[in-house]
Protein backbone atom coordinates (compact mmCIF):
# COMPACT_ATOMS: atom_id res chain seq x y z
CA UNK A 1 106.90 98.85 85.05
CA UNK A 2 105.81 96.19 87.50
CA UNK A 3 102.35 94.24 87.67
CA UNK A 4 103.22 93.51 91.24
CA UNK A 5 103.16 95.82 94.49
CA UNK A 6 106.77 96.63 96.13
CA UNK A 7 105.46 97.37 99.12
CA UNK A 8 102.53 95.37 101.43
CA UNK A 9 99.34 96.76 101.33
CA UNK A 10 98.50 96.27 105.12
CA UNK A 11 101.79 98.02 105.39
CA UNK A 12 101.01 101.22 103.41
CA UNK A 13 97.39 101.16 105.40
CA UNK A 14 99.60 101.23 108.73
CA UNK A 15 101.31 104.24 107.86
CA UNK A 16 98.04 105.92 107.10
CA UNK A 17 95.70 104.59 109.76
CA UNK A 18 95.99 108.57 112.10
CA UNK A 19 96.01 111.60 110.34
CA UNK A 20 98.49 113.02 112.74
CA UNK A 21 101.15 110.28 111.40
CA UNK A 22 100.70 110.71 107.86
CA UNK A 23 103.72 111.78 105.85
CA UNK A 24 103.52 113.76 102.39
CA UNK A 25 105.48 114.89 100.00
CA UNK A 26 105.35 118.73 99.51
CA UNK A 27 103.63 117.79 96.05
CA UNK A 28 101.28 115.50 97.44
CA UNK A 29 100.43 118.06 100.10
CA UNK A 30 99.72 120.52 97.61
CA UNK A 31 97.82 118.47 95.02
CA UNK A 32 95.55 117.00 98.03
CA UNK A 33 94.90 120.73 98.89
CA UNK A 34 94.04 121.80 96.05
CA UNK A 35 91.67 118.49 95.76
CA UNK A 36 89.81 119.81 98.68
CA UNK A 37 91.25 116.65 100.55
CA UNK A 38 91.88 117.06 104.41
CA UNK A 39 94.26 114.72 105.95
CA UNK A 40 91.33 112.73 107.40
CA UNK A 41 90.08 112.21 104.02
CA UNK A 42 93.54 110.98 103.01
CA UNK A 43 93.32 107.99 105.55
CA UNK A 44 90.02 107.01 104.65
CA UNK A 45 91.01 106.68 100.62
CA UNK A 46 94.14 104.56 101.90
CA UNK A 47 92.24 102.72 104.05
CA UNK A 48 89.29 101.66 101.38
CA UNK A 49 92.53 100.99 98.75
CA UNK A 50 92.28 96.50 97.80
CA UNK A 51 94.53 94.54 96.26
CA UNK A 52 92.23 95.49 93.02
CA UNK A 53 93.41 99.25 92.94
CA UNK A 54 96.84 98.53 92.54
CA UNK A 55 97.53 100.22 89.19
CA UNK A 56 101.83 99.20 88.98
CA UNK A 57 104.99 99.81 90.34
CA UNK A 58 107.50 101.31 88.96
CA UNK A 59 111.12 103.19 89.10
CA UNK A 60 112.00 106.73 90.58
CA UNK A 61 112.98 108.80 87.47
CA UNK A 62 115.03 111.30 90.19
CA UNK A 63 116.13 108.06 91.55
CA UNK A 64 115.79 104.46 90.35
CA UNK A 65 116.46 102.71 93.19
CA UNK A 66 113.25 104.04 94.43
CA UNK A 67 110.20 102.17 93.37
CA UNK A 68 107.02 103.79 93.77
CA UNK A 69 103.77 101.81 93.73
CA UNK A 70 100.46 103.55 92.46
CA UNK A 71 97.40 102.57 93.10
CA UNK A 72 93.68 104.50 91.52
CA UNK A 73 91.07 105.12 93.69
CA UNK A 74 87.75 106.88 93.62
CA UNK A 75 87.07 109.79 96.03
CA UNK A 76 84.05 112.63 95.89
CA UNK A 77 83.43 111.92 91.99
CA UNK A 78 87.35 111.65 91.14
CA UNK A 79 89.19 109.13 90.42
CA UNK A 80 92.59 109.98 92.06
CA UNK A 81 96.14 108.80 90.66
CA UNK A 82 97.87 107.69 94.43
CA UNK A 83 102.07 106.91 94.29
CA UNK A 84 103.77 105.58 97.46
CA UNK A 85 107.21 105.35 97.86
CA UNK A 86 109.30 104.24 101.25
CA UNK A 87 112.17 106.13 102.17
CA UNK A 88 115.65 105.81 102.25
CA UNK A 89 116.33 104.75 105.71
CA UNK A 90 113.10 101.61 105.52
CA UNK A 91 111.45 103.54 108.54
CA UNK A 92 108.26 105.31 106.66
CA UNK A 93 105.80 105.21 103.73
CA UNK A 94 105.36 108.60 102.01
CA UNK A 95 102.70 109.42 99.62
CA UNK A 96 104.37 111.17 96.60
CA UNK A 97 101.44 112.09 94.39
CA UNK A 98 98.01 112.45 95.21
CA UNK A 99 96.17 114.02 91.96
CA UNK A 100 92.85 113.47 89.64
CA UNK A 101 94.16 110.31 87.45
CA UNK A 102 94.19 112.18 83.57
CA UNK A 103 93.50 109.36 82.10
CA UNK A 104 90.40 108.22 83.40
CA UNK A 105 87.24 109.60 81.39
């Protein structure tokens, strides 16, 4: 685990300034869903993310060459668990996981 983000911030937010140009994993797609979360409400939780909601970074456990960064963020009374990753060719951000952080109480 990392204390430091592997990917820029202001580059995430880029990725996920038009809900049109979004990308998301099937899981993440299907966790936001069942959230209640509409793509639109996906960019606006990205784009209210700080430096202060960066949770860690860490290693793919399908593949470690992958590092995802996650980052915690409150939306509509949850406090949602968000992991980024970029993909293999350097040309996207994807969100990986979008789901109600267990461990916050």
């Amino acid at each position: 685990m990392h204390r430091r983000p592997t990917y820029s911030l202001d580059e995430i937010k880029a990725h996920f300034s038009d809900r049109d140009r979004i990308h998301l994993s099937r899981e993440a797609r299907h966790d936001s869903v069942a959230l209640g979360m509409s793509d639109q409400d996906i960019v606006d939780v990205v784009q209210k993310l700080t430096c202060w909601n960066f949770y860690k970074s860490m290693r793919g456990t399908k593949d470690s060459r992958i590092m995802h960064d996650v980052y915690k963020q409150m939306w509509n009374g949850n406090q949602l668990y968000l992991k980024f990753i970029r993909n293999y060719d350097q040309t996207m951000i994807m969100l990986v996981s979008c789901k109600e952080d267990e461990s916050y109480v």
